[in-house]
Protein backbone atom coordinates (compact mmCIF):
# COMPACT_ATOMS: atom_id res chain seq x y z
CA UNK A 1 4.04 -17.40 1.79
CA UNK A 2 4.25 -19.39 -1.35
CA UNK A 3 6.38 -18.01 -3.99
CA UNK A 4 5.07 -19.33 -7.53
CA UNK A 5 6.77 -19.75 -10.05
CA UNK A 6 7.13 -17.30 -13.13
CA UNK A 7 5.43 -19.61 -15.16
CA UNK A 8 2.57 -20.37 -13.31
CA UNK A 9 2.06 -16.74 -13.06
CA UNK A 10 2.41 -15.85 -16.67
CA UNK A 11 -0.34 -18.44 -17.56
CA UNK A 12 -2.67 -17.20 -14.77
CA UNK A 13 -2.25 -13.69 -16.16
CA UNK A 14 -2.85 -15.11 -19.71
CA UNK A 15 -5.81 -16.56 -18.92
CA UNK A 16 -7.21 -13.90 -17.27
CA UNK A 17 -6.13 -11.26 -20.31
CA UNK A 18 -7.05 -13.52 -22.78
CA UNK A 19 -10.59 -14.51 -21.17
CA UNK A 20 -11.17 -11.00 -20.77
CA UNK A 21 -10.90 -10.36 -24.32
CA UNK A 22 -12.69 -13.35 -25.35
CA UNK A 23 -15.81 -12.26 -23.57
CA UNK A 24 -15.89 -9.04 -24.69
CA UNK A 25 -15.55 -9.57 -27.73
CA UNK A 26 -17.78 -12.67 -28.45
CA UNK A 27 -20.39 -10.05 -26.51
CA UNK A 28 -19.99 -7.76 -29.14
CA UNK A 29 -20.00 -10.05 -32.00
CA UNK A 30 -23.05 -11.53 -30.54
CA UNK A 31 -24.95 -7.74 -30.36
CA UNK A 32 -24.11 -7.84 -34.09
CA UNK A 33 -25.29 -10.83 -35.27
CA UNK A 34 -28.62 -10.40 -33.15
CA UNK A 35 -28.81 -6.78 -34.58
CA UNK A 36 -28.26 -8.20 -38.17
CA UNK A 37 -30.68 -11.10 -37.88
CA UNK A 38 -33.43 -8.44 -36.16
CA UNK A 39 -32.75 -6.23 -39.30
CA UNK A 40 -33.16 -9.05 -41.48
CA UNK A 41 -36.09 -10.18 -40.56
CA UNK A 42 -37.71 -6.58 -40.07
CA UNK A 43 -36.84 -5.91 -43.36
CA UNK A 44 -38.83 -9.16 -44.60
CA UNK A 45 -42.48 -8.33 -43.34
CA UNK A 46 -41.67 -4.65 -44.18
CA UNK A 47 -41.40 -6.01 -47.59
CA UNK A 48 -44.84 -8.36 -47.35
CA UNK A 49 -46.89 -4.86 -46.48
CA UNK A 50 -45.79 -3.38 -48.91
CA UNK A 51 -46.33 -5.56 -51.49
CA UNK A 52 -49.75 -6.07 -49.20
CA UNK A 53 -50.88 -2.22 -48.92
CA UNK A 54 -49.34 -0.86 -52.21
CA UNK A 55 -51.61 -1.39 -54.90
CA UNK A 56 -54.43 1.01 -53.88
CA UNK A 57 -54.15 4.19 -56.16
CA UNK A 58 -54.91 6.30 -52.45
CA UNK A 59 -54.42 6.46 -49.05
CA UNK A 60 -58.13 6.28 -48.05
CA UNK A 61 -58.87 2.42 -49.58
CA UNK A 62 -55.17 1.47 -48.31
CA UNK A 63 -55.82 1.99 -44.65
CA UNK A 64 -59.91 1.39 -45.22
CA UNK A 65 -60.88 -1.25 -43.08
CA UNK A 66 -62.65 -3.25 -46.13
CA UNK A 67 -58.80 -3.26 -47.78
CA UNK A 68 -57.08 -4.04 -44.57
CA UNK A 69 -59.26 -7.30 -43.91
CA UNK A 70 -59.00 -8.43 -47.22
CA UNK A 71 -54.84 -7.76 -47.55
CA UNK A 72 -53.62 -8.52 -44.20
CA UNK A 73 -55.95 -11.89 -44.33
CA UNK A 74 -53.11 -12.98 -47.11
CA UNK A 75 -50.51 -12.46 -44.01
CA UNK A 76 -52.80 -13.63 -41.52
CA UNK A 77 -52.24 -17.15 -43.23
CA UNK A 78 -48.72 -17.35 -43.42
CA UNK A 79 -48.24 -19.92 -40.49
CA UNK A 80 -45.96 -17.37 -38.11
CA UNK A 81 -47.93 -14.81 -38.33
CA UNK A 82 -49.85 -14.34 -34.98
CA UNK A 83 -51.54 -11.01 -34.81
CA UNK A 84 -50.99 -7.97 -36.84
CA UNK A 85 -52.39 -4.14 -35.47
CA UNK A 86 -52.30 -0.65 -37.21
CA UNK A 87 -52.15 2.26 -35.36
CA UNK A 88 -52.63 6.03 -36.43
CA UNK A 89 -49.98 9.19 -35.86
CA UNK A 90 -52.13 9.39 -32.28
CA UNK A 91 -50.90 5.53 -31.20
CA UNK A 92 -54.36 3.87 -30.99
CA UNK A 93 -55.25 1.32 -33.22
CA UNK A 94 -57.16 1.87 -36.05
CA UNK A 95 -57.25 -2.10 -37.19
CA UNK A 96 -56.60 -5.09 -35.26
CA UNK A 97 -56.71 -8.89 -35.67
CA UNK A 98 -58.76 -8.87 -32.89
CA UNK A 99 -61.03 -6.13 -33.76
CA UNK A 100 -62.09 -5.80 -29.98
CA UNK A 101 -59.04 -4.23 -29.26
CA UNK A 102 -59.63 -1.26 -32.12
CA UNK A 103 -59.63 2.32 -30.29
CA UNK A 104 -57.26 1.27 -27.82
CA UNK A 105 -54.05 3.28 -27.18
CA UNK A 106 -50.30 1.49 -27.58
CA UNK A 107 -48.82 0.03 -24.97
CA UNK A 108 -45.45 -0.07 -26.16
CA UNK A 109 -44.60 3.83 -27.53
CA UNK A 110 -41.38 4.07 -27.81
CA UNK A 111 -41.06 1.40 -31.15
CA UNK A 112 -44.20 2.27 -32.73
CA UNK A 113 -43.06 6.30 -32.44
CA UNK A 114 -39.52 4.49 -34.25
CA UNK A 115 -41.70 2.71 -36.88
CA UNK A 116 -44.04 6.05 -37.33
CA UNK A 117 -40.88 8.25 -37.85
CA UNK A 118 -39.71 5.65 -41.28
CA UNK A 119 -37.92 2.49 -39.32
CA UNK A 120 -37.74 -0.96 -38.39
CA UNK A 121 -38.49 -1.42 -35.12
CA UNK A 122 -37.75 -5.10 -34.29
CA UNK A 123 -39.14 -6.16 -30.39
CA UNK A 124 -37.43 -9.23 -28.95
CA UNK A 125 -39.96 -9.66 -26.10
CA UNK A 126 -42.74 -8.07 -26.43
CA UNK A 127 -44.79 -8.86 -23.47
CA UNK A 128 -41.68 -9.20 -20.69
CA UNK A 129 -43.56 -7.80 -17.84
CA UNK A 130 -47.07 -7.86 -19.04
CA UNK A 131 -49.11 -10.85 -19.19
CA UNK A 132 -48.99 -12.81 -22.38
CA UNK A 133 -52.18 -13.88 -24.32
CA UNK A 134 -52.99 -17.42 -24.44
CA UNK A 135 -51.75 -18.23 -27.74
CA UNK A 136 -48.25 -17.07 -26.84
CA UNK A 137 -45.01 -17.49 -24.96
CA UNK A 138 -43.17 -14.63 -23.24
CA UNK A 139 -39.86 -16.56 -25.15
CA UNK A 140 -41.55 -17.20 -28.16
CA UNK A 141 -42.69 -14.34 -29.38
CA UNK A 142 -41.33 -11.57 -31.30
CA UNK A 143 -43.05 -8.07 -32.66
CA UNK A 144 -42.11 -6.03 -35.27
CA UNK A 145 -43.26 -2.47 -36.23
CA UNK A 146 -42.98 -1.21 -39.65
CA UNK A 147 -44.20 2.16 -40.88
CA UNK A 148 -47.10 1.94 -44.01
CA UNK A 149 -46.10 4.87 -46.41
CA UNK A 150 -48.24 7.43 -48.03
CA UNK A 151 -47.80 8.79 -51.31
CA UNK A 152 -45.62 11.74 -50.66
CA UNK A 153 -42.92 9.14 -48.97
CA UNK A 154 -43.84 9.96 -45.41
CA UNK A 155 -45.10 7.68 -42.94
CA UNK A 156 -48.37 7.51 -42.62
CA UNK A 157 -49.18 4.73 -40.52
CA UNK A 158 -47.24 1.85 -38.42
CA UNK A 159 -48.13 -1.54 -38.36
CA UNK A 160 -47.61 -4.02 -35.20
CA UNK A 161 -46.84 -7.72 -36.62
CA UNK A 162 -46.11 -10.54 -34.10
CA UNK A 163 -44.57 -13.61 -35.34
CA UNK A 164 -43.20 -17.16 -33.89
CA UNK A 165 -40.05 -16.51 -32.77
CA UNK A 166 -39.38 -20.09 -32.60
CA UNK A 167 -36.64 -20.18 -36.09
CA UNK A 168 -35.62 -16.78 -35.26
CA UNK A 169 -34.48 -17.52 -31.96
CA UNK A 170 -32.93 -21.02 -32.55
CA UNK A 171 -31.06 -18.71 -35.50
CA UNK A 172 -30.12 -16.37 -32.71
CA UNK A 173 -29.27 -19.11 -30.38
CA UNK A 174 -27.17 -21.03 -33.30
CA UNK A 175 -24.85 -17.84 -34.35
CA UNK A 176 -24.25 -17.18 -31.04
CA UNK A 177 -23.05 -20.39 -29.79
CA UNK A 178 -21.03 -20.34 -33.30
CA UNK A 179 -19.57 -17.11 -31.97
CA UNK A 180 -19.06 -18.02 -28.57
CA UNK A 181 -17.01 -21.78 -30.23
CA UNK A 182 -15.23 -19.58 -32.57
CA UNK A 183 -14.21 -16.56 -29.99
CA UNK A 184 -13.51 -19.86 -27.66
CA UNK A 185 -11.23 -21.43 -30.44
CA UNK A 186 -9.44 -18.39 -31.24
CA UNK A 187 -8.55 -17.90 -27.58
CA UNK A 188 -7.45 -21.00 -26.74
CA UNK A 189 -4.89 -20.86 -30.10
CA UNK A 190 -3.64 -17.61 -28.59
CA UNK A 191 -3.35 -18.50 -25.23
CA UNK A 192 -1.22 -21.92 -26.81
CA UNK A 193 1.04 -19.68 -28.89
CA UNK A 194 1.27 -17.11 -26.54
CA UNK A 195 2.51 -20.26 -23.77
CA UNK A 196 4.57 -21.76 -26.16
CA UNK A 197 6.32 -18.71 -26.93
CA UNK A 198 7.14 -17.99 -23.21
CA UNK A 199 8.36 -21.20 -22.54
CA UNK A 200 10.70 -21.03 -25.50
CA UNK A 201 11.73 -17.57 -24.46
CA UNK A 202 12.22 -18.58 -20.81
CA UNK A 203 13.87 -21.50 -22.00
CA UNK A 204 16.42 -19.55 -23.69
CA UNK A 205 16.94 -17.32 -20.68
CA UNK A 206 17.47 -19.90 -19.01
CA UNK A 207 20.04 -21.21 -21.09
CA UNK A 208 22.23 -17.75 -21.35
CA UNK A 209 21.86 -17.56 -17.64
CA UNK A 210 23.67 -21.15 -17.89
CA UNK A 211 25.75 -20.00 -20.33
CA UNK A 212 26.54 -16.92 -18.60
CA UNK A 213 27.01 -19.25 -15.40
CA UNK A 214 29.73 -21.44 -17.26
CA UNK A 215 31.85 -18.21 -18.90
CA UNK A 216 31.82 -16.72 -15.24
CA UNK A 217 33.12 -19.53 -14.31
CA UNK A 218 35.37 -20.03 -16.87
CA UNK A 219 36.80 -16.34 -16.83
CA UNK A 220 37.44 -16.62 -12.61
CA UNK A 221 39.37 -20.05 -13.58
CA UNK A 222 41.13 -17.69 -16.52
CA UNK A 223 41.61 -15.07 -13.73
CA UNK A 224 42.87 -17.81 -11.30
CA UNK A 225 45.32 -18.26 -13.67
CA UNK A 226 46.24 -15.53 -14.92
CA UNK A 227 47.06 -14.12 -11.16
CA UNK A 228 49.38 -17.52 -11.04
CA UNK A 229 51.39 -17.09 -14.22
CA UNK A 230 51.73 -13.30 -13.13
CA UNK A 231 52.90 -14.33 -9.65
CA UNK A 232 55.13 -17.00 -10.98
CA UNK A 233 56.70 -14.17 -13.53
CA UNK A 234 57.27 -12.04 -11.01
CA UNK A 235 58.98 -14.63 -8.29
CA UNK A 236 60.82 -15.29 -11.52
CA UNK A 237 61.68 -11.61 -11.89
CA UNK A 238 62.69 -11.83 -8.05
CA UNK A 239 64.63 -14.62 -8.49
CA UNK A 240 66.68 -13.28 -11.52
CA UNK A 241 67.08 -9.70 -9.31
CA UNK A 242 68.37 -11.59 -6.33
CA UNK A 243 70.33 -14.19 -7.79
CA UNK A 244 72.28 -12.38 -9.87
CA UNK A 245 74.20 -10.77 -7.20
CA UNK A 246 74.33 -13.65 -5.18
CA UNK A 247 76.44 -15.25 -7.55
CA UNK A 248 78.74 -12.81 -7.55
CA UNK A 249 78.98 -12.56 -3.55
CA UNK A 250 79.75 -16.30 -3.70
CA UNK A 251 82.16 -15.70 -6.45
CA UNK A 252 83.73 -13.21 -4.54
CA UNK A 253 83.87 -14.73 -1.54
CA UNK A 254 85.82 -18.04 -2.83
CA UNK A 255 88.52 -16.05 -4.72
CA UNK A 256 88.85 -13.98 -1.11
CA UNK A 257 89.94 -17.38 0.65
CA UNK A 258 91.77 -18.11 -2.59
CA UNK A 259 93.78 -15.15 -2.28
CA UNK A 260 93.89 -15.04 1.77
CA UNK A 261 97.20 -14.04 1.95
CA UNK A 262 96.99 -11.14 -0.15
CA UNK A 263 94.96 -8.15 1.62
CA UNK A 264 94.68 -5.77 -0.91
CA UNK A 265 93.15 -8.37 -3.36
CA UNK A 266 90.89 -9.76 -0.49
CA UNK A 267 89.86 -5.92 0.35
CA UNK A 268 88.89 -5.66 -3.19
CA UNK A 269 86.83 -8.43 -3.03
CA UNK A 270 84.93 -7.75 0.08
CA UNK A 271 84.32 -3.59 -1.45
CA UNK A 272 82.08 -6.26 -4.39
CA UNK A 273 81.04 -8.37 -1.91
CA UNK A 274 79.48 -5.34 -0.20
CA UNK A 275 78.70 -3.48 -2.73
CA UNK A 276 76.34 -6.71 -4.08
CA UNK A 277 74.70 -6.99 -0.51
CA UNK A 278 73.74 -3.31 -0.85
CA UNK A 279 72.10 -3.94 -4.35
CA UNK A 280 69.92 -6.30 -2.73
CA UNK A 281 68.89 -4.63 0.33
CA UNK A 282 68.09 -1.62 -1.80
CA UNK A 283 66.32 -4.20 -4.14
CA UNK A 284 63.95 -5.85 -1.13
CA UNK A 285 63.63 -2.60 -0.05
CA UNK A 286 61.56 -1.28 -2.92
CA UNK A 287 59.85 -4.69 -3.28
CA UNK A 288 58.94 -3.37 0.72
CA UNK A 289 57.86 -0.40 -0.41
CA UNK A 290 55.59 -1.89 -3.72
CA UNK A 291 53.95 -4.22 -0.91
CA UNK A 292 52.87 -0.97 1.24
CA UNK A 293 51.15 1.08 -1.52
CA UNK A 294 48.29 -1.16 -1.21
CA UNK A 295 47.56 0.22 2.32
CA UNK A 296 46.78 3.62 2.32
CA UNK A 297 45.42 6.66 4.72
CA UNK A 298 42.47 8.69 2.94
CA UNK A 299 42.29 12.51 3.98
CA UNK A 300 41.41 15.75 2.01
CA UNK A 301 44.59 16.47 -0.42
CA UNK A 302 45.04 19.65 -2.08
CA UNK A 303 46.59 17.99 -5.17
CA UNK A 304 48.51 21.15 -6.84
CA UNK A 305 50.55 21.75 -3.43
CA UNK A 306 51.52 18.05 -3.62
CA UNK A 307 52.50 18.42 -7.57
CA UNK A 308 54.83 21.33 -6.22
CA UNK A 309 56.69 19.28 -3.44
CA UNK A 310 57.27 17.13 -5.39
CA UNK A 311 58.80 19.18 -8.63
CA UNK A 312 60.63 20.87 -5.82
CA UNK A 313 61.74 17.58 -4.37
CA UNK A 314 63.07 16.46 -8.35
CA UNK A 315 64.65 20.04 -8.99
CA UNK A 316 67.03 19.70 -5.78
CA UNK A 317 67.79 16.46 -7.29
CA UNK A 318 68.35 16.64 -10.96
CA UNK A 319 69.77 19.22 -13.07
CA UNK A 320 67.04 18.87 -16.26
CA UNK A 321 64.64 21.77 -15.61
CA UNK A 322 60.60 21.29 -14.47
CA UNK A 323 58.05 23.91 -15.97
CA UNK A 324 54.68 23.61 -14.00
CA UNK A 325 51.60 24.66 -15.62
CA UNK A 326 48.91 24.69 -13.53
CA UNK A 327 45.11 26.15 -14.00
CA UNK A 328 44.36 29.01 -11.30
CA UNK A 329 41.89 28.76 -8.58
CA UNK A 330 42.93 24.68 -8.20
CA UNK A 331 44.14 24.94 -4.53
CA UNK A 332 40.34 25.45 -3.87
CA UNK A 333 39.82 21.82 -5.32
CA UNK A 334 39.94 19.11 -3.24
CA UNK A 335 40.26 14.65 -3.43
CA UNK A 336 39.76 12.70 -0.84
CA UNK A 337 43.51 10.54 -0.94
CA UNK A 338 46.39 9.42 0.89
CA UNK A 339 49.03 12.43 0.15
CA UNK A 340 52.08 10.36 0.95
CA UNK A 341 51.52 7.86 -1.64
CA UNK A 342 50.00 10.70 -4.07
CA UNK A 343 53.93 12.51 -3.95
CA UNK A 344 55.36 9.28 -3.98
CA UNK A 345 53.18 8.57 -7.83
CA UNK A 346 54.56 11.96 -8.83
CA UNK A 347 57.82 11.83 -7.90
CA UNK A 348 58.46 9.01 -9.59
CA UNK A 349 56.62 10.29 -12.88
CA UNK A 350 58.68 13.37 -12.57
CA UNK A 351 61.98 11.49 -12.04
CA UNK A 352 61.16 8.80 -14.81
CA UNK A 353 60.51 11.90 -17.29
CA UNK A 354 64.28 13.59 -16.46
CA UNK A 355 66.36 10.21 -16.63
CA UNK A 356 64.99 9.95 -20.43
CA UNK A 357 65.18 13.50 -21.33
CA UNK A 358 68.35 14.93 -23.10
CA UNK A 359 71.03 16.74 -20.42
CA UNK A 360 69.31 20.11 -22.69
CA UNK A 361 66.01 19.14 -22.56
CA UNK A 362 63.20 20.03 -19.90
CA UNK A 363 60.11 18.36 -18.63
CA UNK A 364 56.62 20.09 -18.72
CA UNK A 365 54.10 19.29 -16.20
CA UNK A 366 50.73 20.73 -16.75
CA UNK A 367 47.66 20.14 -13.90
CA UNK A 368 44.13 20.81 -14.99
CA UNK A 369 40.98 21.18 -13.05
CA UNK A 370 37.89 19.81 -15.12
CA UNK A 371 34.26 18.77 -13.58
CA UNK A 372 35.12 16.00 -11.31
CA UNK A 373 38.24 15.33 -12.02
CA UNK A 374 42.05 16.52 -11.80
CA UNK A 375 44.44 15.87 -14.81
CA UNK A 376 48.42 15.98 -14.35
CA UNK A 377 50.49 15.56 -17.84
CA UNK A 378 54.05 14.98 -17.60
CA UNK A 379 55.83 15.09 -20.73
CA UNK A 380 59.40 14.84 -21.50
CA UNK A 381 61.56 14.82 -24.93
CA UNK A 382 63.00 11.57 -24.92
CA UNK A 383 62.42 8.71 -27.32
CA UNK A 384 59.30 8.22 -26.37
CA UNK A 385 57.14 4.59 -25.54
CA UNK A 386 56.50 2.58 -28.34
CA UNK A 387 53.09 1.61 -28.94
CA UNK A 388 53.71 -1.95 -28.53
CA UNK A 389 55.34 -1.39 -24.77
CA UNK A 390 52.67 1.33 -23.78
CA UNK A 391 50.62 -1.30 -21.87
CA UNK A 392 53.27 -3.68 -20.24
CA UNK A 393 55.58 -0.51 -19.00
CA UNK A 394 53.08 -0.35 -15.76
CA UNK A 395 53.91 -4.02 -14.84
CA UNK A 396 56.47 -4.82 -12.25
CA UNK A 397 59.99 -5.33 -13.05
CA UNK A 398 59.34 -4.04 -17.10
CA UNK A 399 62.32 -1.28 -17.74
CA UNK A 400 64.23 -0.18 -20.46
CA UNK A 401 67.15 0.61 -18.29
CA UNK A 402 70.13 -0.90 -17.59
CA UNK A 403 70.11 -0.46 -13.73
CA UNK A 404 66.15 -0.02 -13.34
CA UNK A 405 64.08 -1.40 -11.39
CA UNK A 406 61.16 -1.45 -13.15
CA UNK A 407 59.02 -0.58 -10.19
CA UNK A 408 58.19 3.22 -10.56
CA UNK A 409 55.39 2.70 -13.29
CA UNK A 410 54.16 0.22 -11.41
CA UNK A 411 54.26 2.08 -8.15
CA UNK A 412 52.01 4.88 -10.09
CA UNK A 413 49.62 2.80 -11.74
CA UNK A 414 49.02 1.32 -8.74
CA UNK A 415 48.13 4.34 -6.15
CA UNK A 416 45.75 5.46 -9.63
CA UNK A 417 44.46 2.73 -9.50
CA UNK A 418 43.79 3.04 -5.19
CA UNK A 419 42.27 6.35 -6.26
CA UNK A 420 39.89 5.58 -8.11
CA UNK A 421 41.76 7.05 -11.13
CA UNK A 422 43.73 5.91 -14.18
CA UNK A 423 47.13 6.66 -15.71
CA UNK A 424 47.90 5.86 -19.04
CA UNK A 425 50.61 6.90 -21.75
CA UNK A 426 50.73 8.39 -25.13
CA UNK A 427 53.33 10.69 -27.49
CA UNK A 428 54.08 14.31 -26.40
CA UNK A 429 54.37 17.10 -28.72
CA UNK A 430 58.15 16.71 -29.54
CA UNK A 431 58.02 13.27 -29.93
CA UNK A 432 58.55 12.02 -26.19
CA UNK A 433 56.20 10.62 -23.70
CA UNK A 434 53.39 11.52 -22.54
CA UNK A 435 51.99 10.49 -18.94
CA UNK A 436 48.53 11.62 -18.00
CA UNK A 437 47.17 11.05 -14.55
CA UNK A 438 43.43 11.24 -13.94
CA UNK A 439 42.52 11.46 -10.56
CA UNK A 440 38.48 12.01 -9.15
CA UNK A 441 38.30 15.38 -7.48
CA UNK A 442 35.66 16.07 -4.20
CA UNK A 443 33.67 19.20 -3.47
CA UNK A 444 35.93 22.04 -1.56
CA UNK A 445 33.48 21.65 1.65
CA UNK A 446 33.90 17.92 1.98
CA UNK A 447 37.32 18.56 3.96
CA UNK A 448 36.32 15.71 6.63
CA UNK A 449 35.73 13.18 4.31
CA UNK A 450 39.12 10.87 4.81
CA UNK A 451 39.08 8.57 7.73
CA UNK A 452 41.65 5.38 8.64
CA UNK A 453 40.79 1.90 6.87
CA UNK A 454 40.96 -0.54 9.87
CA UNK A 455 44.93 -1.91 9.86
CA UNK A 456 45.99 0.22 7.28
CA UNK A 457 48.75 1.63 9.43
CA UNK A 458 52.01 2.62 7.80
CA UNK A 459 55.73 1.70 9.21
């Protein structure tokens, strides 16, 4: 099938709406300029018998045959005139034209009752579906029935008047072609401004979906590099961890075959020597370890009972004391995560918190349960983050230690970030920092939600 195009459809549906509207209402503006032109003329020979039939001092001369022939001769005359008949309150004529047809009843009731209760009663065709007389034309012939008033204001009569319709009906047929080129005129204006303001609209969406296109494009080629100065920084940062050492192993090493002949000295050097190698095994070793969070096993964690292995696992290690806080009822509460890497976050929150805090400080940790989410705040009274590091402290390799690594953040930000959660930093109460670990929480029943990702084994 054919798709069309937006356009195309727009302007069909236009057309249709617009047509629609046109014809309806040039319909109705015709109906009211036939109405008006009916009423108009109506109100014409209304006014010729009365000014034919109102100078008798009495209702017996006005309607007395004598009076009628000699006033309705005068309208007789008038050119358009082509028969005029007066019927009583009991519809039968009571003068005619064509006095052969006095005595007989009305044919047409319905407009002489209108004209007999006080109004115009204009007749477009009066003989549609009768036969005409000879001195008409079913088209050009109109009738119209006015009531003759008595002397108390009521109706006392009605009077039938047929006239050429010829003017009236090239009038009719004038206004409503007028109508119709006007209604026509109008329509095609609106369906031309209505057009031209789609295609200016659609050809602005189609330039923001262009310009949209080219900023996509743009921000992947930012992204692109952005990824390849953050690579290159940290290859750099690899680089400067690695070499560093290396230099001193070779350093080492050349003042040991300086100084073969002295064993103590060489003995010395080799303790460096291996004391360098160790700092860089232990060094790739975490970079190992960075590489593995991003493969992970998902099963249902209870996340308090992880919090308190692993402030167990820092209390056995350091002397600064751990106070957990934790809401009741939370071992009912469930997230669907990977438990090893979840201790792993919070161990190294934990430990982060004690190697800044004073030898007589302590470390709170609070864990909150909230609707569809877990919240665990570690804060400690050291010096605190300045605002200006809060963001970069969750990159690799950024520490304000002399022997850090500068991997433990960014161990934690990333497993958040696995979890569909976020971690972020702030100022504690006295001063220190503030970590605070959102994590999504599941329903207690979904305890079979966690499966394997394919090859996300862990060695």
């Amino acid at each position: 099938m054919t798709r069309r195009s937006p356009m195309v459809v727009f302007l069909v549906a236009t057309l249709l709406l617009v047509g629609s509207l046109i014809g309806v209402s040039a319909t109705v503006a015709s109906r009211f300029f036939q109405t008006a032109i009916l009423e108009r003329e109506s109100q014409q020979v209304h006014d010729l018998v009365g000014s034919l039939l109102g100078d008798a001092d009495d209702l017996a001369p006005r309607l007395a045959p004598e009076m009628l022939d000699r006033q309705l001769q005068h309208l007789l005359a008038l050119e358009d005139i082509l028969r005029i008949n007066v019927f009583g309150h009991d519809l039968r004529l009571i003068w005619s034209s064509e006095p052969d047809r006095i005595g007989r009843k009305a044919r047409r009731e319905a407009p002489l009752r209108t004209a007999l209760g006080g109004e115009l009663a204009p007749v477009l065709r009066p003989f549609a579906g009768a036969p005409a007389p000879d001195w008409s034309a079913t088209d050009l012939v109109m009738e119209f029935y006015v009531p003759i008033w008595g002397e108390n204001g009521d109706p006392v009569a009605a009077m039938g008047v047929y006239r050429d319709a010829t003017h009236v009906k090239a009038m009719l047929a004038r206004g409503q072609r007028l109508v119709w080129l006007t209604a026509g005129t109008v329509g095609l204006l609106l369906i031309l401004t209505v057009t031209g303001l789609h295609g200016l609209l659609l050809r602005r969406h189609r330039a923001a979906l262009a310009s949209l296109s080219a900023l996509d494009e743009e921000h992947r080629r930012l992204v692109q590099l952005e990824k390849m100065s953050a690579l290159g920084k940290m290859v750099a940062d690899i680089a400067h961890q690695v070499n560093s050492p290396l230099v001193g192993v070779v350093n080492k090493a050349q003042l040991a075959q300086r100084y073969a002949d002295d064993p103590e000295r060489v003995a010395c050097y080799l303790r460096d020597i291996e004391s360098a190698g160790r700092h860089c095994a232990d060094f790739v070793r975490r970079l190992l370890e960075l590489s593995r969070v991003s493969r992970f096993e998902v099963e249902p964690v209870v996340l308090e009972q992880i919090v308190q292995e692993a402030v167990q696992l820092v209390r056995q290690s350091h002397r600064t004391p751990v106070n957990l806080h934790a809401t009741p009822d939370l071992d009912a509460v469930m997230l669907a995560g990977d438990p090893i890497l979840l201790r792993h976050a919070i161990f190294n929150l934990l430990r982060n918190a004690q190697v800044f805090s004073p030898p007589e400080g302590h470390v709170d940790v609070r864990l909150e349960g909230q609707p569809g989410k877990l919240t665990l705040e570690v804060e400690d009274q050291g010096p605190g983050v300045a605002p200006e590091d809060r963001e970069r402290i969750f990159q690799p390799f950024v520490t304000t230690l002399a022997e850090g690594s500068g991997l433990g953040l960014a161990v934690v930000h990333t497993v958040a970030t696995l979890h569909g959660g976020v971690v972020e930093v702030g100022q504690g109460t006295a001063g220190g920092a503030l970590f605070r670990l959102v994590l999504p929480a599941s329903d207690s029943e979904q305890k079979e939600v966690g499966h394997a990702r394919p090859g996300t084994d862990r060695r």
